[in-house]
Each structure stands twice: as C-alpha cells, then as structure tokens.
ModelCIF file with pLDDT and N, C-alpha, C, O atoms, coordinates in Angstrom:
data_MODEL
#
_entry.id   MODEL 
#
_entity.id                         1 
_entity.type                       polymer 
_entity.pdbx_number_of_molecules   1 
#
_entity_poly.entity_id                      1 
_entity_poly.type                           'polypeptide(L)' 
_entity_poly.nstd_linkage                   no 
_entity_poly.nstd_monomer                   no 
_entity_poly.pdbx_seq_one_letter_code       
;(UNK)(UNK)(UNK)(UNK)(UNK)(UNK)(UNK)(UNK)(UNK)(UNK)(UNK)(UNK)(UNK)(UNK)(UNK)(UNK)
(UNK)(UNK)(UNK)(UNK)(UNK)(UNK)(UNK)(UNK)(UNK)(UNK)(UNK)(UNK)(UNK)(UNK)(UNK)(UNK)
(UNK)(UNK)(UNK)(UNK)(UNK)(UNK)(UNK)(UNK)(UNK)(UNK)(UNK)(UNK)(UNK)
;
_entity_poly.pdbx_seq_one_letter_code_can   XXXXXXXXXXXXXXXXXXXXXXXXXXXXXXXXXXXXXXXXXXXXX 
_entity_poly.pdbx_strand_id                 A 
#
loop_
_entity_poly_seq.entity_id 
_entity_poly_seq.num 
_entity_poly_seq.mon_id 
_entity_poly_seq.hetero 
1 1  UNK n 
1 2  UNK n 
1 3  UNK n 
1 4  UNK n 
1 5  UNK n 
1 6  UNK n 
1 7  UNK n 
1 8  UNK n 
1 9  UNK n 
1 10 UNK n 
1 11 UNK n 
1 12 UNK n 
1 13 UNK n 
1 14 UNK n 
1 15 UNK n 
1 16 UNK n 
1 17 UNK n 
1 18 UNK n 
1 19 UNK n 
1 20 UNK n 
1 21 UNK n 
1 22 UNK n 
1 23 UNK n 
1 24 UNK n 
1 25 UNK n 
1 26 UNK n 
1 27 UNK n 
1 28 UNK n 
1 29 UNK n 
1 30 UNK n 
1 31 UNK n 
1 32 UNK n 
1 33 UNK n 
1 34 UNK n 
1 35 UNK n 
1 36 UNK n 
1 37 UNK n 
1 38 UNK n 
1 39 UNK n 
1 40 UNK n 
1 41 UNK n 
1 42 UNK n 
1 43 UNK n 
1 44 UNK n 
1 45 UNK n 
#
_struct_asym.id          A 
_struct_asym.entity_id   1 
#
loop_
_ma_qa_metric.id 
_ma_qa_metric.mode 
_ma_qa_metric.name 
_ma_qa_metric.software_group_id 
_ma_qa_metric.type 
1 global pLDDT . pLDDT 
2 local  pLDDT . pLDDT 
#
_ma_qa_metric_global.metric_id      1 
_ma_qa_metric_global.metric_value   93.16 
_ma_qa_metric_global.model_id       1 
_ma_qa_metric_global.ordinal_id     1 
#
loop_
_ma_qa_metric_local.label_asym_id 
_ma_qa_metric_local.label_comp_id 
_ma_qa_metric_local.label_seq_id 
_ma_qa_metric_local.metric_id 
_ma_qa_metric_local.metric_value 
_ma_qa_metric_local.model_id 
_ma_qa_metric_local.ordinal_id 
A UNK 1  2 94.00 1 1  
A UNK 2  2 87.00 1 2  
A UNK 3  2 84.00 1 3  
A UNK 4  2 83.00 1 4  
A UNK 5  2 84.00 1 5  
A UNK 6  2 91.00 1 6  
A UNK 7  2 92.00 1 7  
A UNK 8  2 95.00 1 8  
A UNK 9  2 96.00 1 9  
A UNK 10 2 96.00 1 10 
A UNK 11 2 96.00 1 11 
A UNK 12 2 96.00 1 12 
A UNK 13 2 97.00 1 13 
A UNK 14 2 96.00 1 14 
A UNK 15 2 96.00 1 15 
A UNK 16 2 96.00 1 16 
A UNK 17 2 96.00 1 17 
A UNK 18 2 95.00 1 18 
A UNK 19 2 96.00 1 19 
A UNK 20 2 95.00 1 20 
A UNK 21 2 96.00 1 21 
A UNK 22 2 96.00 1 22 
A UNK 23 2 95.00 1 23 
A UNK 24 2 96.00 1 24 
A UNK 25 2 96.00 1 25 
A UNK 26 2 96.00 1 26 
A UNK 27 2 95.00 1 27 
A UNK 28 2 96.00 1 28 
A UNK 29 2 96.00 1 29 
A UNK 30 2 95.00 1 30 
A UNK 31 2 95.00 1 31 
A UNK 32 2 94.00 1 32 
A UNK 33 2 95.00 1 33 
A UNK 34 2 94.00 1 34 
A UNK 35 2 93.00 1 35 
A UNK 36 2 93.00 1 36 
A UNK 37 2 94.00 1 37 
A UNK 38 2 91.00 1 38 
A UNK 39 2 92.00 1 39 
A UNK 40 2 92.00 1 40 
A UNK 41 2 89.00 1 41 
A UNK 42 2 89.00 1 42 
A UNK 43 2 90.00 1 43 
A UNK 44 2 88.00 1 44 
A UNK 45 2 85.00 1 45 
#
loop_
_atom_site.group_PDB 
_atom_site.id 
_atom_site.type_symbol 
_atom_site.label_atom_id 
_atom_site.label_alt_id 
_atom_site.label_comp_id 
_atom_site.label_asym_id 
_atom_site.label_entity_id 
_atom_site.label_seq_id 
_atom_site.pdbx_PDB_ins_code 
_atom_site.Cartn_x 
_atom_site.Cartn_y 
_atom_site.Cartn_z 
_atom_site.occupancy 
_atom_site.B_iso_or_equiv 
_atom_site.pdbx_formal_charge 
_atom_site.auth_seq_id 
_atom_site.auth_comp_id 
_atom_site.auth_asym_id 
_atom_site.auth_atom_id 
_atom_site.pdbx_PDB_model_num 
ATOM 1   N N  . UNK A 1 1  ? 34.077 39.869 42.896 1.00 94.00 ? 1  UNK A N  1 
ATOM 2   C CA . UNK A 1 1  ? 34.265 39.274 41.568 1.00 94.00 ? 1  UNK A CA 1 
ATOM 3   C C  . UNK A 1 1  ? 35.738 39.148 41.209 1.00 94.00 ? 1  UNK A C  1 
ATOM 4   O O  . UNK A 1 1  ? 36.665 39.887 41.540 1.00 94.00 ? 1  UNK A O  1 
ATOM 5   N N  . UNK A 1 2  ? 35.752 37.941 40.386 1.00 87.00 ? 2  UNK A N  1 
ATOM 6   C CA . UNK A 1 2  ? 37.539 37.934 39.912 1.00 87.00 ? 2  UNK A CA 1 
ATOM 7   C C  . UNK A 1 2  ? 38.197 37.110 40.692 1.00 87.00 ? 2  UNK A C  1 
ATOM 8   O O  . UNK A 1 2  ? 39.258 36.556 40.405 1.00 87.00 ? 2  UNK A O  1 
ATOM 9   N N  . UNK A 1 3  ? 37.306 36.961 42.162 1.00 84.00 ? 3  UNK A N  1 
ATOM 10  C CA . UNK A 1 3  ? 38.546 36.473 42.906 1.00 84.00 ? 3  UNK A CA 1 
ATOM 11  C C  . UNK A 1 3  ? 38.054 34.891 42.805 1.00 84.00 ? 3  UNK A C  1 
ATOM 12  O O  . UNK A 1 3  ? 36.865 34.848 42.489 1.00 84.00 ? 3  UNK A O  1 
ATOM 13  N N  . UNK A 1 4  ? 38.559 33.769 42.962 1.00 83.00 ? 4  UNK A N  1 
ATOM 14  C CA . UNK A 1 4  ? 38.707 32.649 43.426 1.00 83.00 ? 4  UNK A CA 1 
ATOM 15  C C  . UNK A 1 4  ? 37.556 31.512 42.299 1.00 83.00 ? 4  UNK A C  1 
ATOM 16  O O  . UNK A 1 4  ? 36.937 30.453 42.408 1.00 83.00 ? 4  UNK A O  1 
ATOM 17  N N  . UNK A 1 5  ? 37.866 32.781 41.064 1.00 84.00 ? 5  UNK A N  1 
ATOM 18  C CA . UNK A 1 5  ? 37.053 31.864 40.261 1.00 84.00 ? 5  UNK A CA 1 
ATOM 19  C C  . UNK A 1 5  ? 34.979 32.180 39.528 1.00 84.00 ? 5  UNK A C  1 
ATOM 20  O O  . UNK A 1 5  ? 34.254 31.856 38.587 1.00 84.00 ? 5  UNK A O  1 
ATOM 21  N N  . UNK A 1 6  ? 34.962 32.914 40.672 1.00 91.00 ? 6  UNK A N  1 
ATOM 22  C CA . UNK A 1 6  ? 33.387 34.023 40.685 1.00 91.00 ? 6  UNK A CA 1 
ATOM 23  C C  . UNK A 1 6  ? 33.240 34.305 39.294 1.00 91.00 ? 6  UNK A C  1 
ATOM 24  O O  . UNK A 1 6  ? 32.145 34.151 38.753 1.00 91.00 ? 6  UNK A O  1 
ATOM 25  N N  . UNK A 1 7  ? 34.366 34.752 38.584 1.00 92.00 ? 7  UNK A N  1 
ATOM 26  C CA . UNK A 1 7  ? 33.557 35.155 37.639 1.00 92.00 ? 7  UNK A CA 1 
ATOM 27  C C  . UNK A 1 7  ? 33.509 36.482 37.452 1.00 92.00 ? 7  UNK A C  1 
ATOM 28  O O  . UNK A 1 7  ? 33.267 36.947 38.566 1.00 92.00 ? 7  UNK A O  1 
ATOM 29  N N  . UNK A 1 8  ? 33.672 38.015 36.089 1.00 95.00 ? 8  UNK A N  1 
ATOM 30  C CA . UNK A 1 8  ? 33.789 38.886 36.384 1.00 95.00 ? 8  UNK A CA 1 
ATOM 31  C C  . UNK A 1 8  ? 32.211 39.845 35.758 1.00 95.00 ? 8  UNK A C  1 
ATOM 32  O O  . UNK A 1 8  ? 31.755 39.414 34.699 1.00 95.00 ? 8  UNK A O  1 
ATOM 33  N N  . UNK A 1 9  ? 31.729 40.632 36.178 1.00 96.00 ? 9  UNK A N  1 
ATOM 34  C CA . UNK A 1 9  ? 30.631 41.542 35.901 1.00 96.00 ? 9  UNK A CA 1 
ATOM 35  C C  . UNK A 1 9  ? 31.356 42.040 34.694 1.00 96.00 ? 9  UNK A C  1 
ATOM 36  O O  . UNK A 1 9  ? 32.559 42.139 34.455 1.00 96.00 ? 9  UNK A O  1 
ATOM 37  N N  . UNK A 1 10 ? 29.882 42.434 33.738 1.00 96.00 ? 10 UNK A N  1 
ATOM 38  C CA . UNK A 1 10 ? 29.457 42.433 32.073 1.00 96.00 ? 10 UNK A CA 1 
ATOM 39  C C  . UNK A 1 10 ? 29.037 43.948 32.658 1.00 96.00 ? 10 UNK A C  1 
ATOM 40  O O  . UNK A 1 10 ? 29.020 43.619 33.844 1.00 96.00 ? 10 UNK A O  1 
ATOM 41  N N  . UNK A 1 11 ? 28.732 45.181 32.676 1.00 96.00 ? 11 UNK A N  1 
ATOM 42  C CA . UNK A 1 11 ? 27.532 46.187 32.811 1.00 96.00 ? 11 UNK A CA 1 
ATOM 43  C C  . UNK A 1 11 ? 27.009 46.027 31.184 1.00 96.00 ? 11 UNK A C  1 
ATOM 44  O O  . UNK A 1 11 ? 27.403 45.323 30.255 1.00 96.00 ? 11 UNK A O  1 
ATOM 45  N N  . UNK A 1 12 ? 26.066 46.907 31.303 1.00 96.00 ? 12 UNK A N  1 
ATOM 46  C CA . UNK A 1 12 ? 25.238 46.739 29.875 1.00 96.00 ? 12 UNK A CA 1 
ATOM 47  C C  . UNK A 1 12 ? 25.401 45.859 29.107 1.00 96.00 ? 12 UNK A C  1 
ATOM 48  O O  . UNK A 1 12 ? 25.684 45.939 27.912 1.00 96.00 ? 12 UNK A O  1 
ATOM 49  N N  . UNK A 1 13 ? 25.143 44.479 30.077 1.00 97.00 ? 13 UNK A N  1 
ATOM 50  C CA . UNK A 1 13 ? 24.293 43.283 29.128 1.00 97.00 ? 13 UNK A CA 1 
ATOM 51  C C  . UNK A 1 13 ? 23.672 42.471 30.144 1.00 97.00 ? 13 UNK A C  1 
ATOM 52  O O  . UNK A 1 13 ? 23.875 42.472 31.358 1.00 97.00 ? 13 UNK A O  1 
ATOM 53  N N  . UNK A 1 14 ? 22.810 41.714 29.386 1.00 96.00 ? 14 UNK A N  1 
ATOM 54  C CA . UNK A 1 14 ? 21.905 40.807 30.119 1.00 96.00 ? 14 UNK A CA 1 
ATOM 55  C C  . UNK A 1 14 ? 22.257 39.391 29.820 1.00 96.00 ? 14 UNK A C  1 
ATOM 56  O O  . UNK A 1 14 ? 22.866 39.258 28.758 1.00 96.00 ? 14 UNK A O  1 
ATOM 57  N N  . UNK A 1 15 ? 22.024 38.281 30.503 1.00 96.00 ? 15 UNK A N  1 
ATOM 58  C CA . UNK A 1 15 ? 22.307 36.958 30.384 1.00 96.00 ? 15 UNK A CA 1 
ATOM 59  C C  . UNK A 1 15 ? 20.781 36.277 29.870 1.00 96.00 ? 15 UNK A C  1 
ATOM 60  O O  . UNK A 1 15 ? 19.729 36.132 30.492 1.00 96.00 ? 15 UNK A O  1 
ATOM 61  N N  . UNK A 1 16 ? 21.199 35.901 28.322 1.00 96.00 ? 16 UNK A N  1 
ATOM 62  C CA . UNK A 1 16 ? 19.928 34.998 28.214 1.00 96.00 ? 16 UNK A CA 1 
ATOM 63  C C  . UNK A 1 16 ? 19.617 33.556 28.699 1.00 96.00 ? 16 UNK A C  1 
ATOM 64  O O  . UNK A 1 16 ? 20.545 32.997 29.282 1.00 96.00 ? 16 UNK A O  1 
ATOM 65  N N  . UNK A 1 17 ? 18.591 32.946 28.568 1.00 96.00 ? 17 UNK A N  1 
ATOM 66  C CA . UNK A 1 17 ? 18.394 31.476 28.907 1.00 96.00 ? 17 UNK A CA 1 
ATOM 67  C C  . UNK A 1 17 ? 19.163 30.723 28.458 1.00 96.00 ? 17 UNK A C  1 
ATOM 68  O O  . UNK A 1 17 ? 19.227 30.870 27.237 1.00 96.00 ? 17 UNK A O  1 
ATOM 69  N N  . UNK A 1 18 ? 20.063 29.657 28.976 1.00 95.00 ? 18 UNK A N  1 
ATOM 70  C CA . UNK A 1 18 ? 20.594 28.714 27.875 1.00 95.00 ? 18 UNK A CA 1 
ATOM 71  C C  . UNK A 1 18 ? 19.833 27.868 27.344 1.00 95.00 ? 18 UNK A C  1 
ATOM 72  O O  . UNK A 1 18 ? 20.447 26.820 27.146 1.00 95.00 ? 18 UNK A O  1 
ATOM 73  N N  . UNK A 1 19 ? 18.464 27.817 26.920 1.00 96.00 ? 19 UNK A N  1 
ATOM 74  C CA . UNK A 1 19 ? 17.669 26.714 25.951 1.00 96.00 ? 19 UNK A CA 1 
ATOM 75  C C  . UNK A 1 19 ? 17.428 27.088 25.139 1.00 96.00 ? 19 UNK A C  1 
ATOM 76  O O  . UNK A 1 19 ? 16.817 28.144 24.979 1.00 96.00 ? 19 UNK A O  1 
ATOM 77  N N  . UNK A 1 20 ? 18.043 25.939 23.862 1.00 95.00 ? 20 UNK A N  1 
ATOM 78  C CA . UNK A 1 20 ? 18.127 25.779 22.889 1.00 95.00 ? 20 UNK A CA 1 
ATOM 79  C C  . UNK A 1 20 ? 16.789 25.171 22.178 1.00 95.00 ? 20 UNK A C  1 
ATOM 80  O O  . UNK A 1 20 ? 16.285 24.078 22.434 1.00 95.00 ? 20 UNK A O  1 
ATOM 81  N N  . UNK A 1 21 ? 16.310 26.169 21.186 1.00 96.00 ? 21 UNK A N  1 
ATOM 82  C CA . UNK A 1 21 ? 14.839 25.637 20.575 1.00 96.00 ? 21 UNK A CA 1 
ATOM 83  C C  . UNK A 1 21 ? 14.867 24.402 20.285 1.00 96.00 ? 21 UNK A C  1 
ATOM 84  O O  . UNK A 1 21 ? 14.056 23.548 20.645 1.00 96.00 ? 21 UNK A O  1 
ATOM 85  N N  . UNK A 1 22 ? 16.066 24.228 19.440 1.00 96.00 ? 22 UNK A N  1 
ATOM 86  C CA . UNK A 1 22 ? 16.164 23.342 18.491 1.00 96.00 ? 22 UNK A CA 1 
ATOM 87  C C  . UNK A 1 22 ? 16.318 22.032 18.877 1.00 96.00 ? 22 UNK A C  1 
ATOM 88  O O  . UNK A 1 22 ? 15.930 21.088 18.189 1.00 96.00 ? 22 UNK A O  1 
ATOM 89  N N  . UNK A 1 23 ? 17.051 21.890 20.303 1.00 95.00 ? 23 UNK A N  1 
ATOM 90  C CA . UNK A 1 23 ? 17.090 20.757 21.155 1.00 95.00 ? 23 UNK A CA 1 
ATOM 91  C C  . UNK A 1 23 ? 16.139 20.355 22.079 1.00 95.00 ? 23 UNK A C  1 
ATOM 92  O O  . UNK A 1 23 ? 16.267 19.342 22.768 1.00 95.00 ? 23 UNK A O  1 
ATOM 93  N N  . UNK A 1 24 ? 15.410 20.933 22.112 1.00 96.00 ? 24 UNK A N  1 
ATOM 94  C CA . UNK A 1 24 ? 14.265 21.262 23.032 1.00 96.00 ? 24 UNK A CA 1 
ATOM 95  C C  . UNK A 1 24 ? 13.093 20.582 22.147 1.00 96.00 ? 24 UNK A C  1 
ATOM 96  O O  . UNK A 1 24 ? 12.370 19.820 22.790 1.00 96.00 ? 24 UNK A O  1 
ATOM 97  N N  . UNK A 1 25 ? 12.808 20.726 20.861 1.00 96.00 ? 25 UNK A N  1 
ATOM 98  C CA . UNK A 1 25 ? 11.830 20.666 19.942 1.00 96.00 ? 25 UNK A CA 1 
ATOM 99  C C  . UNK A 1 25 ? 11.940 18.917 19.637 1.00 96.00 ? 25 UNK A C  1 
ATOM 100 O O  . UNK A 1 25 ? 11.096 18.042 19.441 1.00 96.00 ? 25 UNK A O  1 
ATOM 101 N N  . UNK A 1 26 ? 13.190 18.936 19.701 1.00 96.00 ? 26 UNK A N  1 
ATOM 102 C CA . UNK A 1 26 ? 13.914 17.490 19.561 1.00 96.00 ? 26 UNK A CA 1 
ATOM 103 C C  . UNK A 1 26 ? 13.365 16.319 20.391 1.00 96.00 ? 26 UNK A C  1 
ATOM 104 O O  . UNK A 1 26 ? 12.769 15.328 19.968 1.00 96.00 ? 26 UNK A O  1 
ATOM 105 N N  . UNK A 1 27 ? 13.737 16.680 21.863 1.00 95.00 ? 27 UNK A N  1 
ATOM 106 C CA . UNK A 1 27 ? 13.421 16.230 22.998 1.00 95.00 ? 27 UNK A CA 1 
ATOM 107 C C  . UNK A 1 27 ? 11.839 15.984 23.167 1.00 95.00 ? 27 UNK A C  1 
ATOM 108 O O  . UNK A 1 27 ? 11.347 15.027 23.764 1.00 95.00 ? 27 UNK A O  1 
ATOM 109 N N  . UNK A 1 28 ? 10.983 17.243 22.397 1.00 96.00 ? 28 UNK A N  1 
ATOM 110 C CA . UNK A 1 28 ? 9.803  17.062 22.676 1.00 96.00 ? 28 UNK A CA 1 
ATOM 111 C C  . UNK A 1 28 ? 9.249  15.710 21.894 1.00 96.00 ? 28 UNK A C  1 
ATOM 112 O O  . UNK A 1 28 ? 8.478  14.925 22.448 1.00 96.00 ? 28 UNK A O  1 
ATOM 113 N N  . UNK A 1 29 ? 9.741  15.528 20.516 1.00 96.00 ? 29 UNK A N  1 
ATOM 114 C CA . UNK A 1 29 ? 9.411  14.750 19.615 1.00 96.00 ? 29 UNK A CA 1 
ATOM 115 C C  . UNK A 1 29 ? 9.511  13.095 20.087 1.00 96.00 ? 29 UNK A C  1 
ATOM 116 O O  . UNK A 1 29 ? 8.690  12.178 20.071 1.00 96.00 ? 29 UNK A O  1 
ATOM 117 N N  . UNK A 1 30 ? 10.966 13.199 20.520 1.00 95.00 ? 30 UNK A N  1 
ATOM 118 C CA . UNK A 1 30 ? 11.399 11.767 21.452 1.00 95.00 ? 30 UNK A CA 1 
ATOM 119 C C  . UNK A 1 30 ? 10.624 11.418 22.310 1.00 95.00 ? 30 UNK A C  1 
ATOM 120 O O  . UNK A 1 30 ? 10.363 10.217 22.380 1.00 95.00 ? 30 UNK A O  1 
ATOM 121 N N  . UNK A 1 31 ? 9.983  12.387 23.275 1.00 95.00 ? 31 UNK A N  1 
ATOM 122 C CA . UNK A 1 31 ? 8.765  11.998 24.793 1.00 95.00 ? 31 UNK A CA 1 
ATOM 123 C C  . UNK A 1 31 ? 8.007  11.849 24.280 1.00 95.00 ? 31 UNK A C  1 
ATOM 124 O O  . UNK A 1 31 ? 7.583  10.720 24.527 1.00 95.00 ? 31 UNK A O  1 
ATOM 125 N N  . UNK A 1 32 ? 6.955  12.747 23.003 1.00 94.00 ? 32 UNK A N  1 
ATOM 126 C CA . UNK A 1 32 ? 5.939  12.503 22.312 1.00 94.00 ? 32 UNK A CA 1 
ATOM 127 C C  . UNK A 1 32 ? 5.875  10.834 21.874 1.00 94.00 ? 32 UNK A C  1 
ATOM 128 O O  . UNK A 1 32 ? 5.030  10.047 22.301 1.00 94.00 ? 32 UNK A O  1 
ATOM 129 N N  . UNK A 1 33 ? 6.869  10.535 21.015 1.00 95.00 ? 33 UNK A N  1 
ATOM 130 C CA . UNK A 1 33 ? 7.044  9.103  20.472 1.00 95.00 ? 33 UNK A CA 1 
ATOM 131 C C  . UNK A 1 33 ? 7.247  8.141  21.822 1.00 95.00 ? 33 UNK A C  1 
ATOM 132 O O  . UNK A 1 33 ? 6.854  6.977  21.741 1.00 95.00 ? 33 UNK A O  1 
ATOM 133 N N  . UNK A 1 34 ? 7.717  8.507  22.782 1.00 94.00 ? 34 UNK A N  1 
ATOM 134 C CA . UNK A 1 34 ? 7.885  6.877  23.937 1.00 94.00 ? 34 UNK A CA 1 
ATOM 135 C C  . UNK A 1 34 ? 6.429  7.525  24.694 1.00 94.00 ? 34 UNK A C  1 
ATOM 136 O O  . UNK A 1 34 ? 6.020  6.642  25.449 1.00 94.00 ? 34 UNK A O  1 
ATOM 137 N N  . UNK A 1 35 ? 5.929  8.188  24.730 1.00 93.00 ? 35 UNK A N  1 
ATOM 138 C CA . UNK A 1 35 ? 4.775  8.310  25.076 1.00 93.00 ? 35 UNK A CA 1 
ATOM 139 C C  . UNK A 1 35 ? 3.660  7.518  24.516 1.00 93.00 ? 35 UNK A C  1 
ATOM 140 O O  . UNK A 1 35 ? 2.861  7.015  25.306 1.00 93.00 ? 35 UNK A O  1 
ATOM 141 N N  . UNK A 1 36 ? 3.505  7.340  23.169 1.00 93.00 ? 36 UNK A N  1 
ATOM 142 C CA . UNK A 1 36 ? 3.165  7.174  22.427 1.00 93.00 ? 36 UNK A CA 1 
ATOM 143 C C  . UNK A 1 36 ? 3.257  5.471  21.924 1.00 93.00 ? 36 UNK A C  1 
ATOM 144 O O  . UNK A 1 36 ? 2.390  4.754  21.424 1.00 93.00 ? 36 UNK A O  1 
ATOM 145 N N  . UNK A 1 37 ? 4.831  5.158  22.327 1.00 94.00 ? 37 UNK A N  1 
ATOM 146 C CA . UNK A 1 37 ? 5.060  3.527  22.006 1.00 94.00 ? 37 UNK A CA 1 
ATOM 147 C C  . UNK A 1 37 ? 4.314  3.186  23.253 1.00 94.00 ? 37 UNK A C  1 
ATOM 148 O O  . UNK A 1 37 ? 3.310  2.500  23.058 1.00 94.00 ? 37 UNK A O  1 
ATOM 149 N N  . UNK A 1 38 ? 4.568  3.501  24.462 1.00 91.00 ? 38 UNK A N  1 
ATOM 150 C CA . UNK A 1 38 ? 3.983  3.118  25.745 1.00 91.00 ? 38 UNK A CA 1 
ATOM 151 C C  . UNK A 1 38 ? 2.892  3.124  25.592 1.00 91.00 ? 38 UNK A C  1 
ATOM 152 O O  . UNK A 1 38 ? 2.583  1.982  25.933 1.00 91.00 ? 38 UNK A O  1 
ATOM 153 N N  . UNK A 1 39 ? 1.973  3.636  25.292 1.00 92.00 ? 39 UNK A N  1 
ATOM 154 C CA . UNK A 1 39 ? 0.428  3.527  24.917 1.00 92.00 ? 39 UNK A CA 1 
ATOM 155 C C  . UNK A 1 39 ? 0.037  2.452  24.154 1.00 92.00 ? 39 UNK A C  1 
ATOM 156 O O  . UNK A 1 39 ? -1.056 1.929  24.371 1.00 92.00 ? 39 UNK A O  1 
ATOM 157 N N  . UNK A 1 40 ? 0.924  1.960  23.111 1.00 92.00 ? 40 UNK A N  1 
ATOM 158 C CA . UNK A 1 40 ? 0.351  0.994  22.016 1.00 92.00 ? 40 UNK A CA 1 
ATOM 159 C C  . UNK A 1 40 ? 0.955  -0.039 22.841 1.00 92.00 ? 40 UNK A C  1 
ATOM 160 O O  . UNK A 1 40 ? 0.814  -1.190 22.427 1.00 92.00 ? 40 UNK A O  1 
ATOM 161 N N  . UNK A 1 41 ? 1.599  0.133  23.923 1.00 89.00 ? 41 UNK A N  1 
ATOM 162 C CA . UNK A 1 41 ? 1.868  -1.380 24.541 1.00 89.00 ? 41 UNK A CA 1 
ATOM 163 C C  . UNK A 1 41 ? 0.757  -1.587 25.847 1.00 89.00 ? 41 UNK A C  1 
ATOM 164 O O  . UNK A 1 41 ? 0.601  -2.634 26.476 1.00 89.00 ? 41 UNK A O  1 
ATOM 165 N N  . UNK A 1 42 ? 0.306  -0.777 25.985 1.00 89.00 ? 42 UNK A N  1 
ATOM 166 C CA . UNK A 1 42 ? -0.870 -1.103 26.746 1.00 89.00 ? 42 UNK A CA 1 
ATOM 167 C C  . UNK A 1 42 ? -2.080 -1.894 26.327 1.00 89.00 ? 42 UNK A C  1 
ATOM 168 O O  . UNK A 1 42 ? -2.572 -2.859 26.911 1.00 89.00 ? 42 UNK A O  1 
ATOM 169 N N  . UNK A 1 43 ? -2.464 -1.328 25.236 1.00 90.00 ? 43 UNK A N  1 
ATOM 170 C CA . UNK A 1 43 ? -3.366 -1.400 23.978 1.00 90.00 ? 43 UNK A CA 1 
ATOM 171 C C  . UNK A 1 43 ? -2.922 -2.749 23.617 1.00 90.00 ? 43 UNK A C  1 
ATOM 172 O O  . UNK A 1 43 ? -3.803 -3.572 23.865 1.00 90.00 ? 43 UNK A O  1 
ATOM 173 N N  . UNK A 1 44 ? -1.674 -3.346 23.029 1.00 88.00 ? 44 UNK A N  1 
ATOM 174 C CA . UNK A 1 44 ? -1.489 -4.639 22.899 1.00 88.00 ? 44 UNK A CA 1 
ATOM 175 C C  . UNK A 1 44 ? -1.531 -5.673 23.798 1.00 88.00 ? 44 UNK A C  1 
ATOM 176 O O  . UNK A 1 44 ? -2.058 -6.750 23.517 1.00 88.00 ? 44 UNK A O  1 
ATOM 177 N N  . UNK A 1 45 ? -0.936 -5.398 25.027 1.00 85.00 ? 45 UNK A N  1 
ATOM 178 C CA . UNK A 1 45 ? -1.432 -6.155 26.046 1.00 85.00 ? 45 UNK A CA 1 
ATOM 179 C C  . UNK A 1 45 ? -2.828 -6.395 26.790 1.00 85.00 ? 45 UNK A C  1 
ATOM 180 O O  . UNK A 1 45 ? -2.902 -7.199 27.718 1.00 85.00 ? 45 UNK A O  1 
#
C-alpha cells in the first residue's frame, strides 16, 4: 500500500456501496416510463 498509487489501508472501517437511493429511484422511474412509452407504441401500431 502507498506505493505507486494503491491506495492506503483504513483499520476499523468498512467500505460501503457507492449506490445512491436517490439516483437509483430516479433511474428506476425513467426505465419504468420508456418501458412504458414503448408499450403504447406497440399498442398504436
């Protein structure tokens, strides 16, 4: 560690997930909706 950029050790801590609810919840809403336009273009055609 330390050397050439690695990066140095934390003891007593843990690394959480980097995902973000809030962007995540976001994202879901956006796929939900083109999911959703894509369907009504089936349906129209």
């Amino acid at each position: 560690p330390t050397e050439d950029g690695k990066g140095s050790i934390q003891s007593g801590f843990l690394e959480m997930s980097n995902v973000d609810l809030s962007e995540e919840f976001t994202e879901l809403i956006v796929a939900q909706r083109g999911f959703q336009a894509n369907a009504r273009t089936i349906t129209t055609s």
